[in-house]
PDB file of N, CA and C in Angstrom:
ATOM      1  N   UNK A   1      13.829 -26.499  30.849  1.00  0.00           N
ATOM      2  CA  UNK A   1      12.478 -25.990  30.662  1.00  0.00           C
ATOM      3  C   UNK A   1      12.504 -24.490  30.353  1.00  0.00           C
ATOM      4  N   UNK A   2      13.345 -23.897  31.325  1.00  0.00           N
ATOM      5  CA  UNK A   2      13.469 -22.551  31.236  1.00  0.00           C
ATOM      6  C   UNK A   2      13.808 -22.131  29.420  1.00  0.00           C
ATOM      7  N   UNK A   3      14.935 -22.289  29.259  1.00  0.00           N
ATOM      8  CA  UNK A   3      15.604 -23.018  27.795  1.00  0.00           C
ATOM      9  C   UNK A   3      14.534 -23.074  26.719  1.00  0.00           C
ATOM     10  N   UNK A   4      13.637 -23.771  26.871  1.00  0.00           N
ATOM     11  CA  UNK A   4      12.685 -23.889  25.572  1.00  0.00           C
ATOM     12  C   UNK A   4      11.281 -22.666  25.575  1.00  0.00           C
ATOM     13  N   UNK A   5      10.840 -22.101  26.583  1.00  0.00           N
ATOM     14  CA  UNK A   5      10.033 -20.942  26.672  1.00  0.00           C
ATOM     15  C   UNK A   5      11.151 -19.823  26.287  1.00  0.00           C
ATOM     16  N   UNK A   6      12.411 -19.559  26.897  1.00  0.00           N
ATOM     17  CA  UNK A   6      12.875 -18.468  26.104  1.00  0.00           C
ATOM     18  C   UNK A   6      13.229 -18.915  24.557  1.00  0.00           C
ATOM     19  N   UNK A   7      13.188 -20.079  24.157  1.00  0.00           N
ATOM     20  CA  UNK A   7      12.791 -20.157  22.624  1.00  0.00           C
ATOM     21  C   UNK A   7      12.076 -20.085  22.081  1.00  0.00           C
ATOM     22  N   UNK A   8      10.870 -20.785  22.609  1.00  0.00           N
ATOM     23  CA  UNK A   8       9.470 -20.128  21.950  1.00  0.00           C
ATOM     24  C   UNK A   8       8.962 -19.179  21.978  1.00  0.00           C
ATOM     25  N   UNK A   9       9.553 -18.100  22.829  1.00  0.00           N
ATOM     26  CA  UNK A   9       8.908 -16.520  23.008  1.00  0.00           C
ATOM     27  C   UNK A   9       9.505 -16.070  22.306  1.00  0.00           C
ATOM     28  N   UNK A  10      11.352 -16.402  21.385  1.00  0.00           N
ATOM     29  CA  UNK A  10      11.956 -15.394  20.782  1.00  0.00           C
ATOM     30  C   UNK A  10      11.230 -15.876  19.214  1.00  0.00           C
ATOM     31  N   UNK A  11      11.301 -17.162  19.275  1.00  0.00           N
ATOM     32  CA  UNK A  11      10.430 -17.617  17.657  1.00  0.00           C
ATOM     33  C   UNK A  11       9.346 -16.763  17.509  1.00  0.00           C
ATOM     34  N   UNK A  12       8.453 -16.805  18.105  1.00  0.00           N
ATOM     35  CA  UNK A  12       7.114 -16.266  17.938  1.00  0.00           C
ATOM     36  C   UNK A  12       7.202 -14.209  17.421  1.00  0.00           C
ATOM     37  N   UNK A  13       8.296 -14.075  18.426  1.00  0.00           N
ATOM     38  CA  UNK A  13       8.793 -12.616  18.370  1.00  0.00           C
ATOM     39  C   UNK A  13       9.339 -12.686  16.857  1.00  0.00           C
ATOM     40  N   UNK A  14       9.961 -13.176  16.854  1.00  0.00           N
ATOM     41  CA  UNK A  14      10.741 -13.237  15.069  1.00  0.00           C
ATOM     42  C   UNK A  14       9.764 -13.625  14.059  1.00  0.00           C
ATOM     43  N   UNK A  15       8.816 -14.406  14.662  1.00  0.00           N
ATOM     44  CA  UNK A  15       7.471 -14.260  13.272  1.00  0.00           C
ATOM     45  C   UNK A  15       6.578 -13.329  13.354  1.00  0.00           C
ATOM     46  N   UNK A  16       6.127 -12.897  14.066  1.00  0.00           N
ATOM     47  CA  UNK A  16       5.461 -11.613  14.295  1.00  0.00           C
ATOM     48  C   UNK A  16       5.956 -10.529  13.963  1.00  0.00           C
ATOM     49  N   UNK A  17       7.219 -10.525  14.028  1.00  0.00           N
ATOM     50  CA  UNK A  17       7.893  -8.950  13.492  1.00  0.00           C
ATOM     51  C   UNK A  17       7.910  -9.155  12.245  1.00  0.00           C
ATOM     52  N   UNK A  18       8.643 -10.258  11.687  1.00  0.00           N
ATOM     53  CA  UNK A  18       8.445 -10.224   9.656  1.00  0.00           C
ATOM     54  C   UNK A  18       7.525 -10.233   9.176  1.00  0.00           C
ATOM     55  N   UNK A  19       6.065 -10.808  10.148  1.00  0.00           N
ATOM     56  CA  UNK A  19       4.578 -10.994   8.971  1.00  0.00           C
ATOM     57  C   UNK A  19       3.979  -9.072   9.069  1.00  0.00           C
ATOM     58  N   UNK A  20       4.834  -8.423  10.215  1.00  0.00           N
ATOM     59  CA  UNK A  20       4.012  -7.409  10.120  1.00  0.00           C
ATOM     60  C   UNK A  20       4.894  -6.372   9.219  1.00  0.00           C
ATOM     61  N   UNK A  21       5.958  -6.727   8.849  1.00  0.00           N
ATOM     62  CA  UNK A  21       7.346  -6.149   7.900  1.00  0.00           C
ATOM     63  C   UNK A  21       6.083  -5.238   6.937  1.00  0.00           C
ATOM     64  N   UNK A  22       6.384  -3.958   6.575  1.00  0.00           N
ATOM     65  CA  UNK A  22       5.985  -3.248   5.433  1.00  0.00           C
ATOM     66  C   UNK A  22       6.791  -2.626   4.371  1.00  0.00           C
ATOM     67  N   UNK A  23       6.630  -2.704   3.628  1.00  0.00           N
ATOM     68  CA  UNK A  23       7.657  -2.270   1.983  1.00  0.00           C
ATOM     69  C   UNK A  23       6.514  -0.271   1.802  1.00  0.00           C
ATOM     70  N   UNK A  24       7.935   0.467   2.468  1.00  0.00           N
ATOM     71  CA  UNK A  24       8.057   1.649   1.951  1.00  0.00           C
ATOM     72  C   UNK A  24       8.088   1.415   0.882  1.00  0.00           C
ATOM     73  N   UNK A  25       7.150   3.103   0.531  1.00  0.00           N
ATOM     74  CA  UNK A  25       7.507   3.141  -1.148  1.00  0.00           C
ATOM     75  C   UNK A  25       8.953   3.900  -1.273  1.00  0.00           C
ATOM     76  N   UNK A  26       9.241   4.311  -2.461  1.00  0.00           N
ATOM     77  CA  UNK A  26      10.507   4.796  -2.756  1.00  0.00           C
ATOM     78  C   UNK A  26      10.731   5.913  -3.544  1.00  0.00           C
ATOM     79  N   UNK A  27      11.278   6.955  -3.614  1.00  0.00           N
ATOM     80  CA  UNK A  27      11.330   8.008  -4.267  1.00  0.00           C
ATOM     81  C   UNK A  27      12.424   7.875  -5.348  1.00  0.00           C
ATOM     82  N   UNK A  28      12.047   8.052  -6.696  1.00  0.00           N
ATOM     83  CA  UNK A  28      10.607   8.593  -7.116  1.00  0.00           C
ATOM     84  C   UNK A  28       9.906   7.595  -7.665  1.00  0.00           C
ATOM     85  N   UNK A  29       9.276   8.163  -7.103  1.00  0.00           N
ATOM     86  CA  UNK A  29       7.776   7.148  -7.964  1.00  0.00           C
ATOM     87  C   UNK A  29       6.613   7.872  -8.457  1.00  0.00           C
ATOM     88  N   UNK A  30       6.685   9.248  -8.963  1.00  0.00           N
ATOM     89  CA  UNK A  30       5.644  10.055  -9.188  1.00  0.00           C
ATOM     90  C   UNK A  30       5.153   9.947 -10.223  1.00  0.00           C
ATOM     91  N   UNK A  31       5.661   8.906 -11.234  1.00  0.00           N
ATOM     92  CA  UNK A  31       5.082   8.601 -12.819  1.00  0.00           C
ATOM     93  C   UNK A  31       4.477   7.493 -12.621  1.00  0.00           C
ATOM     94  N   UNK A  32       3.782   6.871 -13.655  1.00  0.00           N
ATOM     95  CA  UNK A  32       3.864   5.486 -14.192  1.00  0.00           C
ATOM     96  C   UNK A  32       5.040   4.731 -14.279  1.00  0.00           C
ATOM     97  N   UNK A  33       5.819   5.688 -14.986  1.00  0.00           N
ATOM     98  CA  UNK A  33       7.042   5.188 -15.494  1.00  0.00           C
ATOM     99  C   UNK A  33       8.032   4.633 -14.409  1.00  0.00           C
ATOM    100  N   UNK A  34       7.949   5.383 -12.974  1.00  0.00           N
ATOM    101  CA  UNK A  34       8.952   5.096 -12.260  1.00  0.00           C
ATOM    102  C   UNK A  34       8.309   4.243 -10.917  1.00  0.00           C
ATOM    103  N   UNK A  35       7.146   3.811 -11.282  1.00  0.00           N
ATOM    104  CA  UNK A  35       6.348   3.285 -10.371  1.00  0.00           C
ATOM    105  C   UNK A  35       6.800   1.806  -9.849  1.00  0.00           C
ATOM    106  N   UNK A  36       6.785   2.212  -8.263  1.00  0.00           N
ATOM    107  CA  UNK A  36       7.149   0.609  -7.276  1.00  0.00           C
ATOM    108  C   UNK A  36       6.782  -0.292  -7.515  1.00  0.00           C
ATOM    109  N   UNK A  37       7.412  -1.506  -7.369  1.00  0.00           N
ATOM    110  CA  UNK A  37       6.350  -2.997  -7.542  1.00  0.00           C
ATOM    111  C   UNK A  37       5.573  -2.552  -6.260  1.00  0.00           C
ATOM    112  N   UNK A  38       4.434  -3.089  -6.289  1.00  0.00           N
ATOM    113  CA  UNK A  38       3.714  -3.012  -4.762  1.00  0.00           C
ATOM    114  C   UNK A  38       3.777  -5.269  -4.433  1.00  0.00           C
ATOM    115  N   UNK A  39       4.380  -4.492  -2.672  1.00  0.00           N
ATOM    116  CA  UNK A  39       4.683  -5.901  -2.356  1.00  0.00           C
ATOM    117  C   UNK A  39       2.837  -6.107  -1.103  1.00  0.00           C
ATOM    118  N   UNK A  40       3.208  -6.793  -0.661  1.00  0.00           N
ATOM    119  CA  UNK A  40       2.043  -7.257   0.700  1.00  0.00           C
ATOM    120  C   UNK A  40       2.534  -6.060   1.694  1.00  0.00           C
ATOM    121  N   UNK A  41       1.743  -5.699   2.033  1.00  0.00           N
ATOM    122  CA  UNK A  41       1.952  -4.208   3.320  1.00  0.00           C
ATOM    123  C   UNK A  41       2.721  -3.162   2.730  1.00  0.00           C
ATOM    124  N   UNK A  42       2.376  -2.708   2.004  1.00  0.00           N
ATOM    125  CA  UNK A  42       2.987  -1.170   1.068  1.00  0.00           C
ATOM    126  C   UNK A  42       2.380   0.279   2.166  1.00  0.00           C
ATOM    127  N   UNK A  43       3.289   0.440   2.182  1.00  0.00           N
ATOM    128  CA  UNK A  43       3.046   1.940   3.187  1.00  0.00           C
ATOM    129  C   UNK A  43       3.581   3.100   2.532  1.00  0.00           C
ATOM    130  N   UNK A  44       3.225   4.364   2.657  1.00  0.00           N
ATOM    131  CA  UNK A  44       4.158   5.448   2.303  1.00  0.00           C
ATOM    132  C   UNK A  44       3.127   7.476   2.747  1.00  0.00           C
ATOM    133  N   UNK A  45       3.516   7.962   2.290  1.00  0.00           N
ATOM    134  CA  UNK A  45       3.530   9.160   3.024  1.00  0.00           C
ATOM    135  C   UNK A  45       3.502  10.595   1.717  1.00  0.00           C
ATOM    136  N   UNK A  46       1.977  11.256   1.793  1.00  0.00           N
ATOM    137  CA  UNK A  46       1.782  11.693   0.948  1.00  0.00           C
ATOM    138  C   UNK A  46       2.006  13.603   1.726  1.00  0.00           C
ATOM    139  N   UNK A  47       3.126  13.950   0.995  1.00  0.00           N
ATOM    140  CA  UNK A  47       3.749  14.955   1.873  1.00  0.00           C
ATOM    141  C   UNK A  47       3.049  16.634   1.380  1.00  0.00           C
ATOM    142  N   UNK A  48       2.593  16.556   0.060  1.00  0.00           N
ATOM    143  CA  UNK A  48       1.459  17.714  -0.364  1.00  0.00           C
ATOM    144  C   UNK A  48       0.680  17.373  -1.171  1.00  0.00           C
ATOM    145  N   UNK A  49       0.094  18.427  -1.810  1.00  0.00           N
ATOM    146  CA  UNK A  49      -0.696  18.198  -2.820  1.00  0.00           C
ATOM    147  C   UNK A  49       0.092  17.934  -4.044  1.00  0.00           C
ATOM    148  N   UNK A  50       1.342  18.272  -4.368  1.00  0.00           N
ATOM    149  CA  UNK A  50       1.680  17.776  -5.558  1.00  0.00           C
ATOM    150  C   UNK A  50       2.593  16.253  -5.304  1.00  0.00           C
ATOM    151  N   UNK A  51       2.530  16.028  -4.440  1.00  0.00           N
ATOM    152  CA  UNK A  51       3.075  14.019  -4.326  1.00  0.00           C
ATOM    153  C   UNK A  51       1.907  13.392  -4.409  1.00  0.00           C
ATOM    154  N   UNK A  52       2.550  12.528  -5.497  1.00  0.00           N
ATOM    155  CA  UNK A  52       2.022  11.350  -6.023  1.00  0.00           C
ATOM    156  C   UNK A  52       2.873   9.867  -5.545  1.00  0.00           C
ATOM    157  N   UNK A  53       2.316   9.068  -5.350  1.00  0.00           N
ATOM    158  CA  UNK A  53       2.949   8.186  -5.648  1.00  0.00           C
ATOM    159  C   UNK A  53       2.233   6.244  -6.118  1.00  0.00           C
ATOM    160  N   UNK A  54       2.796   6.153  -7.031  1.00  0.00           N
ATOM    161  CA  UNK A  54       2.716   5.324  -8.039  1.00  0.00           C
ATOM    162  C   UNK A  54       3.089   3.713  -7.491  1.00  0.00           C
ATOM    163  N   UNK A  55       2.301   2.780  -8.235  1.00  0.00           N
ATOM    164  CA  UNK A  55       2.452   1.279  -7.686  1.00  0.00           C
ATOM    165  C   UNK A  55       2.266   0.498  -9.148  1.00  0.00           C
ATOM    166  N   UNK A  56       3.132  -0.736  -9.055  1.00  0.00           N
ATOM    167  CA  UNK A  56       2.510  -1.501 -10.178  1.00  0.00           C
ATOM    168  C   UNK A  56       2.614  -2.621  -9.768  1.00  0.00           C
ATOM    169  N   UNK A  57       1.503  -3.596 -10.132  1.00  0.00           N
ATOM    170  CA  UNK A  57       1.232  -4.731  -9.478  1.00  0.00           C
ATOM    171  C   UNK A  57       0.482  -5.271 -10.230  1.00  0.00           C
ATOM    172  N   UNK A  58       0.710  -7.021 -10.350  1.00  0.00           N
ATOM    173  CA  UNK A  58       0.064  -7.984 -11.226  1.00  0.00           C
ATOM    174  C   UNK A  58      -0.961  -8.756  -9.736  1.00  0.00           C
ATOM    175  N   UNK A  59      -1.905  -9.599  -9.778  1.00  0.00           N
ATOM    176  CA  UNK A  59      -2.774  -9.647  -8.954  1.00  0.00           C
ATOM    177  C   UNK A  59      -4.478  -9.457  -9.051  1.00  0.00           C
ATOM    178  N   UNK A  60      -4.953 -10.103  -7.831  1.00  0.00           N
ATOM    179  CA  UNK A  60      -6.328  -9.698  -7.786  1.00  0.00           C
ATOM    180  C   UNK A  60      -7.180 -10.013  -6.938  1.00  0.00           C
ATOM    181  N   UNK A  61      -7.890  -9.335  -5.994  1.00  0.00           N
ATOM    182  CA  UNK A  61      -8.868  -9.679  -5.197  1.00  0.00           C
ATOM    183  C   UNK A  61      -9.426  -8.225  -4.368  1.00  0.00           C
ATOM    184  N   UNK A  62      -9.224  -7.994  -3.021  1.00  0.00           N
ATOM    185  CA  UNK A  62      -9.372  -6.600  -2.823  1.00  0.00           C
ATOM    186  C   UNK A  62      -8.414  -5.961  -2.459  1.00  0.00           C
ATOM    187  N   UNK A  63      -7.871  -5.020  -2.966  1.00  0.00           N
ATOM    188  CA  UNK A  63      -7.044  -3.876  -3.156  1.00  0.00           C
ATOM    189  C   UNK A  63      -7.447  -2.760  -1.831  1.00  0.00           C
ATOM    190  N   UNK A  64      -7.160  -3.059  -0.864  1.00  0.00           N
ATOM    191  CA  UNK A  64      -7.095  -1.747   0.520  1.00  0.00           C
ATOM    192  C   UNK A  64      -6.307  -0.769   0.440  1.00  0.00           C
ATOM    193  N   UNK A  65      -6.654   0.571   1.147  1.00  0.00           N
ATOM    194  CA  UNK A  65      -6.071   1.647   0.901  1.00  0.00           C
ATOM    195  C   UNK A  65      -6.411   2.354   2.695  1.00  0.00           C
ATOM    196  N   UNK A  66      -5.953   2.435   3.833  1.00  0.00           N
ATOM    197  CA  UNK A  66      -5.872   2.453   4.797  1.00  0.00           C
ATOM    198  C   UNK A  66      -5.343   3.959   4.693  1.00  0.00           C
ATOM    199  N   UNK A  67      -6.199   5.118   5.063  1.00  0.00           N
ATOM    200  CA  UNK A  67      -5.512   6.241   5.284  1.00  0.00           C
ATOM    201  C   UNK A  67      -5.119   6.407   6.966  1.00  0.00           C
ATOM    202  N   UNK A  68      -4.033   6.860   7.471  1.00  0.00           N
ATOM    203  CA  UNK A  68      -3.662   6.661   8.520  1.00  0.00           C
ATOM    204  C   UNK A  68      -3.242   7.960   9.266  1.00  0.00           C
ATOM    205  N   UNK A  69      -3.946   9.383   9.146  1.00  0.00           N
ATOM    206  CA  UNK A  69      -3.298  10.373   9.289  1.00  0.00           C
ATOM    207  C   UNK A  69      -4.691  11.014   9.969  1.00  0.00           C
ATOM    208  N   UNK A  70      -4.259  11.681  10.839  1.00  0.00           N
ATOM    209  CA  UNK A  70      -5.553  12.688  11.704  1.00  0.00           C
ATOM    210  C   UNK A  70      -6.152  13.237  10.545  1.00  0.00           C
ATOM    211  N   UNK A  71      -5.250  14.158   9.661  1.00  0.00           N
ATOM    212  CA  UNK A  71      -5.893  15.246   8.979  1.00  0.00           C
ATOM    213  C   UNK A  71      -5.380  14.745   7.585  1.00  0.00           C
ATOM    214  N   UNK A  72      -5.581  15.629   6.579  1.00  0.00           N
ATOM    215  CA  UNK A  72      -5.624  15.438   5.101  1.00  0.00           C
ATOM    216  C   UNK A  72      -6.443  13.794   4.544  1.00  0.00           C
ATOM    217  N   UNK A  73      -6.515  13.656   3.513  1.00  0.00           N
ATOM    218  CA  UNK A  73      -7.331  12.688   3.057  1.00  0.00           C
ATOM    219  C   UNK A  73      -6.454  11.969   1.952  1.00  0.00           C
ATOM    220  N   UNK A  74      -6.954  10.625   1.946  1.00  0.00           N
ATOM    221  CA  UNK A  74      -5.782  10.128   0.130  1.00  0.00           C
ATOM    222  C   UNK A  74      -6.439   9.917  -0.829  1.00  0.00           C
ATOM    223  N   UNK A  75      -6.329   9.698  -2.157  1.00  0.00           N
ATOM    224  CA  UNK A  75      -7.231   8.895  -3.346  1.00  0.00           C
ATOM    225  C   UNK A  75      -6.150   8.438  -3.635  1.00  0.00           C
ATOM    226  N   UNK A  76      -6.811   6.898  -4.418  1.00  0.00           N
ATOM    227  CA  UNK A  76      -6.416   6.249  -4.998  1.00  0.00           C
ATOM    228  C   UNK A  76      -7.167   6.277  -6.386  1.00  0.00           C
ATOM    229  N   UNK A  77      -6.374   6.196  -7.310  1.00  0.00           N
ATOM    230  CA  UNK A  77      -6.634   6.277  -8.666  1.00  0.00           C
ATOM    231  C   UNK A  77      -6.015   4.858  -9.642  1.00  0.00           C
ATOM    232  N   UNK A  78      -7.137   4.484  -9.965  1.00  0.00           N
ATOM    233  CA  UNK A  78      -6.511   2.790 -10.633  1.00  0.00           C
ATOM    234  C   UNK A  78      -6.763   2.456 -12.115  1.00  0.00           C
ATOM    235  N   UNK A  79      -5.276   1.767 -12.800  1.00  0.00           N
ATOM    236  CA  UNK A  79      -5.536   2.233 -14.459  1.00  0.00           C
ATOM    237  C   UNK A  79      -5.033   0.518 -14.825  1.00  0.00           C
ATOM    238  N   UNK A  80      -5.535   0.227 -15.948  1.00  0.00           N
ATOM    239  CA  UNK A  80      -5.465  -1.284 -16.615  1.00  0.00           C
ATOM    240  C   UNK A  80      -3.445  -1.033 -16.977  1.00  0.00           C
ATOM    241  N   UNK A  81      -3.854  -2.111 -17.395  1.00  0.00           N
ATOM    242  CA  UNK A  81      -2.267  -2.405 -18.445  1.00  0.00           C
ATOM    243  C   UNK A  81      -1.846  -1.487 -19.310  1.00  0.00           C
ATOM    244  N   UNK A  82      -3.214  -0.903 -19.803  1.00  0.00           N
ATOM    245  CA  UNK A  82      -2.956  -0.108 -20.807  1.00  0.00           C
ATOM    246  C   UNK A  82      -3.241   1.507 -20.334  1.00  0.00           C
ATOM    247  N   UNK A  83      -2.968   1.697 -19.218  1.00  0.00           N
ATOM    248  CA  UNK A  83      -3.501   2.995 -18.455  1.00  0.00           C
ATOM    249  C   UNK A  83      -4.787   3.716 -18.653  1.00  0.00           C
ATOM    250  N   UNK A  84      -5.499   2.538 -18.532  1.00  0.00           N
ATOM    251  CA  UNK A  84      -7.042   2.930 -18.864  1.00  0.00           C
ATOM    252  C   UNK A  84      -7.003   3.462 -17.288  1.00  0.00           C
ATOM    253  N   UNK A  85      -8.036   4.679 -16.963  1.00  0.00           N
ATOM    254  CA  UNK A  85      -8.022   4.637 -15.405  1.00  0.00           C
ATOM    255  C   UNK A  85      -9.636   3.780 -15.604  1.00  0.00           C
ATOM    256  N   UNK A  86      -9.454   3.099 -14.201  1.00  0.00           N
ATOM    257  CA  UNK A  86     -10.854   2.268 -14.562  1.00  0.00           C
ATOM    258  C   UNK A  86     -11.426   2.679 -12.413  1.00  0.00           C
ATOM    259  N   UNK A  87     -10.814   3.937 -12.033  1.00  0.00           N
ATOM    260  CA  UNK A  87     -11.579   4.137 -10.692  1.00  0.00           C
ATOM    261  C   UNK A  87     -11.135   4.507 -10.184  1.00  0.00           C
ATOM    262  N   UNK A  88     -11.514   5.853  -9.111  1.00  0.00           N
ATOM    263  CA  UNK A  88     -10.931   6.775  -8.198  1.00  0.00           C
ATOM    264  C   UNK A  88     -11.704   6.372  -7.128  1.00  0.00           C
ATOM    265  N   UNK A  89     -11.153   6.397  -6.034  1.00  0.00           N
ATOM    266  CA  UNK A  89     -11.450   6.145  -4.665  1.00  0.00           C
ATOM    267  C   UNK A  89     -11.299   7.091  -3.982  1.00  0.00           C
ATOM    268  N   UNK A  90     -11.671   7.697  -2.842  1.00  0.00           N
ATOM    269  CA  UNK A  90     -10.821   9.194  -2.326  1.00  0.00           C
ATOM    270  C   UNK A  90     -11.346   8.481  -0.536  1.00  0.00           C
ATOM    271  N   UNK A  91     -10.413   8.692   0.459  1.00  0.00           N
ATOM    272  CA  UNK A  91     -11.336   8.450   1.568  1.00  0.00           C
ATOM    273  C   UNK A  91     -10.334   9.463   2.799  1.00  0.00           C
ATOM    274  N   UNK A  92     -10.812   9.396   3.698  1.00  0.00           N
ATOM    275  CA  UNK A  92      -9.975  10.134   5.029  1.00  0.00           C
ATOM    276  C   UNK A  92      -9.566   8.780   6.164  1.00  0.00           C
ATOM    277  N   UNK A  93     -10.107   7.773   5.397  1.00  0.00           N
ATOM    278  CA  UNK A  93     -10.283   6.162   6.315  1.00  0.00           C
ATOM    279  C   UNK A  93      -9.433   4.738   5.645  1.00  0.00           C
ATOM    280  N   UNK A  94     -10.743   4.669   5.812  1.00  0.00           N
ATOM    281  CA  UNK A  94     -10.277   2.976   4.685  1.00  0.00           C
ATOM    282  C   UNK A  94     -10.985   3.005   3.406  1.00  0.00           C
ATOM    283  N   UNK A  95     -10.653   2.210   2.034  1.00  0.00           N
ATOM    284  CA  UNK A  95     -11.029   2.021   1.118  1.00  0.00           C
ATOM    285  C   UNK A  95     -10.814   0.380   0.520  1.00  0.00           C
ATOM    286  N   UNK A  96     -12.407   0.035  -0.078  1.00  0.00           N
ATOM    287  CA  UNK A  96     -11.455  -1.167  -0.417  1.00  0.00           C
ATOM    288  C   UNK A  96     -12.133  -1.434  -1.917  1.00  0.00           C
ATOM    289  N   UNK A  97     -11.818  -2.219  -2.873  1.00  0.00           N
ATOM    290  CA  UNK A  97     -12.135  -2.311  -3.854  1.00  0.00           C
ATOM    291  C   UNK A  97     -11.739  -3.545  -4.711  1.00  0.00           C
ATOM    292  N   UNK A  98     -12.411  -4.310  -5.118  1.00  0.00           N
ATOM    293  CA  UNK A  98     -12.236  -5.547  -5.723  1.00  0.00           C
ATOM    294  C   UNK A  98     -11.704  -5.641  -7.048  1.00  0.00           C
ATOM    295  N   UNK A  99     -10.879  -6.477  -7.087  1.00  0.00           N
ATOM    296  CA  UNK A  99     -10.379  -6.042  -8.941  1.00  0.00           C
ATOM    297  C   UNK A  99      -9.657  -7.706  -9.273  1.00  0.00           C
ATOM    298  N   UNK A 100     -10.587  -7.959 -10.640  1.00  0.00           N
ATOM    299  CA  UNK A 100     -10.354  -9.231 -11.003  1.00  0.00           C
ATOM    300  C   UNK A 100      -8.412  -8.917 -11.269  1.00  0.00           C
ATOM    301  N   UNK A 101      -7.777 -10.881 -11.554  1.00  0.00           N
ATOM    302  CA  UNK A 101      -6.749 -10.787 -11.604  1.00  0.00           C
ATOM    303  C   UNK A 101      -6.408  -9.943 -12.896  1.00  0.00           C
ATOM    304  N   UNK A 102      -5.389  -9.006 -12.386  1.00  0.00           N
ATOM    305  CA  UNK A 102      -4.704  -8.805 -13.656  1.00  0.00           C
ATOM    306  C   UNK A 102      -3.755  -7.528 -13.687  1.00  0.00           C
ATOM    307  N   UNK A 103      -3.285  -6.506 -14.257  1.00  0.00           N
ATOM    308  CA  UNK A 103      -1.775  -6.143 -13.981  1.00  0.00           C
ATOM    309  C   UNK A 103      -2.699  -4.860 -13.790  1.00  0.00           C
ATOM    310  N   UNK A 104      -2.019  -3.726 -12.839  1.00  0.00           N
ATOM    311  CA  UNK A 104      -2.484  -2.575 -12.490  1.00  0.00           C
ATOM    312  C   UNK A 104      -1.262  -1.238 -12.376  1.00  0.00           C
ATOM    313  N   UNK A 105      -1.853  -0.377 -12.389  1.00  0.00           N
ATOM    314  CA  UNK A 105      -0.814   1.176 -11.626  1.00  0.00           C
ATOM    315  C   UNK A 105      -1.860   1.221 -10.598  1.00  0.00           C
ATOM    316  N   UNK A 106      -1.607   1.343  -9.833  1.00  0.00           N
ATOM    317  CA  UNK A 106      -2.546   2.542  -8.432  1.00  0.00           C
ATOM    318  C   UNK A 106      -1.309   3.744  -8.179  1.00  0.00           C
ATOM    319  N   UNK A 107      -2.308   5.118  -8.245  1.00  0.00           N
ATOM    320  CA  UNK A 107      -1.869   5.772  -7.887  1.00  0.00           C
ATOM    321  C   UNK A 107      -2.136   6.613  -6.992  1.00  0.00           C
ATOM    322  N   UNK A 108      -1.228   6.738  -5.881  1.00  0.00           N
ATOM    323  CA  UNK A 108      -2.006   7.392  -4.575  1.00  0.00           C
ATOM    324  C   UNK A 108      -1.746   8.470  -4.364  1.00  0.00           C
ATOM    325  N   UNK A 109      -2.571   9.450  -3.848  1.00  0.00           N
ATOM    326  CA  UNK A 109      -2.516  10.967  -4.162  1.00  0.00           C
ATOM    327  C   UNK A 109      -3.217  11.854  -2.944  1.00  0.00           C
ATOM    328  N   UNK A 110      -3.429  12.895  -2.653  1.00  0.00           N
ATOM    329  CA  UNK A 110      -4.341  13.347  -1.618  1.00  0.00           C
ATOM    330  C   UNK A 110      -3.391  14.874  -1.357  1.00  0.00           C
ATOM    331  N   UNK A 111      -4.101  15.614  -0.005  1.00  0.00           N
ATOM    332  CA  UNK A 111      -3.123  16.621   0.396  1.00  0.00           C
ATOM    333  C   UNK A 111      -2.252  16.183   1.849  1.00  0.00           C
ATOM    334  N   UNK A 112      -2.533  15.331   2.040  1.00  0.00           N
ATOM    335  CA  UNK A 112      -1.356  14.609   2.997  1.00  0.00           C
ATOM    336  C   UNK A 112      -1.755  13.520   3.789  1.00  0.00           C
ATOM    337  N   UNK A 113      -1.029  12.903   4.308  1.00  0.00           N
ATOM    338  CA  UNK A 113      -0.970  12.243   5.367  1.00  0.00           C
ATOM    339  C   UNK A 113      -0.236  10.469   4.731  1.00  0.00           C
ATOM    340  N   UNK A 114      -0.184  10.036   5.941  1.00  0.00           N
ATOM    341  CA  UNK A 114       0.630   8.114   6.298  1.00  0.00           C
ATOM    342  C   UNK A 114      -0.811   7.573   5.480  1.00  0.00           C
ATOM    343  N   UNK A 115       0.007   6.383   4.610  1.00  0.00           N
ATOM    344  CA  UNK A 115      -1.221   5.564   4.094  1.00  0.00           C
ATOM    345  C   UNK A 115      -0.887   3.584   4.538  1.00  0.00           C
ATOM    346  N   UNK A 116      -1.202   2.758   4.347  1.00  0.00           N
ATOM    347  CA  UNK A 116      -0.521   1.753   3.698  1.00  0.00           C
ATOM    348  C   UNK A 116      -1.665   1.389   2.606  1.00  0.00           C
ATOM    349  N   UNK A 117      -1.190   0.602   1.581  1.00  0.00           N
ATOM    350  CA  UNK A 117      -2.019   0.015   0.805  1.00  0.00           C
ATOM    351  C   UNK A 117      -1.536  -1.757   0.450  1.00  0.00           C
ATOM    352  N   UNK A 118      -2.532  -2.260  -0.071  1.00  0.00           N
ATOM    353  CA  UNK A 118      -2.178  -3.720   0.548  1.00  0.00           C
ATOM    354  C   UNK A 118      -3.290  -4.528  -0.297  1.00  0.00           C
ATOM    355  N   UNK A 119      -3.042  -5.849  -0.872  1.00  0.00           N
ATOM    356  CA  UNK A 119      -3.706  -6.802  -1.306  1.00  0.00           C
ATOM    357  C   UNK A 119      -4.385  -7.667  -0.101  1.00  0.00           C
ATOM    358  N   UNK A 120      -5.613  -7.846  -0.210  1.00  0.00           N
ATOM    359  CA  UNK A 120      -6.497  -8.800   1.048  1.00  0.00           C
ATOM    360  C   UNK A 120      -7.255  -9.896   0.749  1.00  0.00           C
TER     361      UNK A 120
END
């Protein structure tokens, strides 16, 4: 008996830790050009005013942007296939924004702070 509760407490522990797994972004990513796939739970860390960092992602529904930092604020800036920008977001919080399916850059920007951004 003992035996199967310390199995089901370590299972549960081992799914809970991978569903909450987040995909750092990666340096560099300050272009279009060198921009991350964005996976499910994208996190990363906007260190001044001149970091950027860049996402590309096929997809669609609402697009979250979770600022996570006491101080400084982030925007998100979002461009078509063809780098149309089609919307700036700016928040010190949360942001969320709906976007039919289809291929994107987001680019996240601000004067600092922890973000994640994430498909919902």
């Amino acid at each position: 008996m003992k035996r199967k509760i310390a199995t089901a407490l370590l299972t549960s522990a081992l799914l809970m830790t991978s569903a909450s797994a987040a995909f750092a972004e990666t340096e560099p990513n300050n272009t279009w050009e060198t921009a991350d796939v964005m996976f499910d739970n994208n996190s990363g860390d906007i260190s001044n005013i001149d970091d950027q960092d860049w996402f590309y992602t096929t997809g669609g529904g609402t697009l979250y942007l979770d600022h996570q930092s006491f101080f400084g604020n982030t925007d998100m800036y979002v461009y078509n296939a063809n780098m149309v920008r089609i919307g700036v977001y700016s928040t010190a919080g949360d942001e969320e924004v709906y976007l039919p399916y289809g291929t994107y850059y987001i680019c996240v920007l601000g004067s600092s702070g922890h973000y994640a951004l994430d498909w919902r």
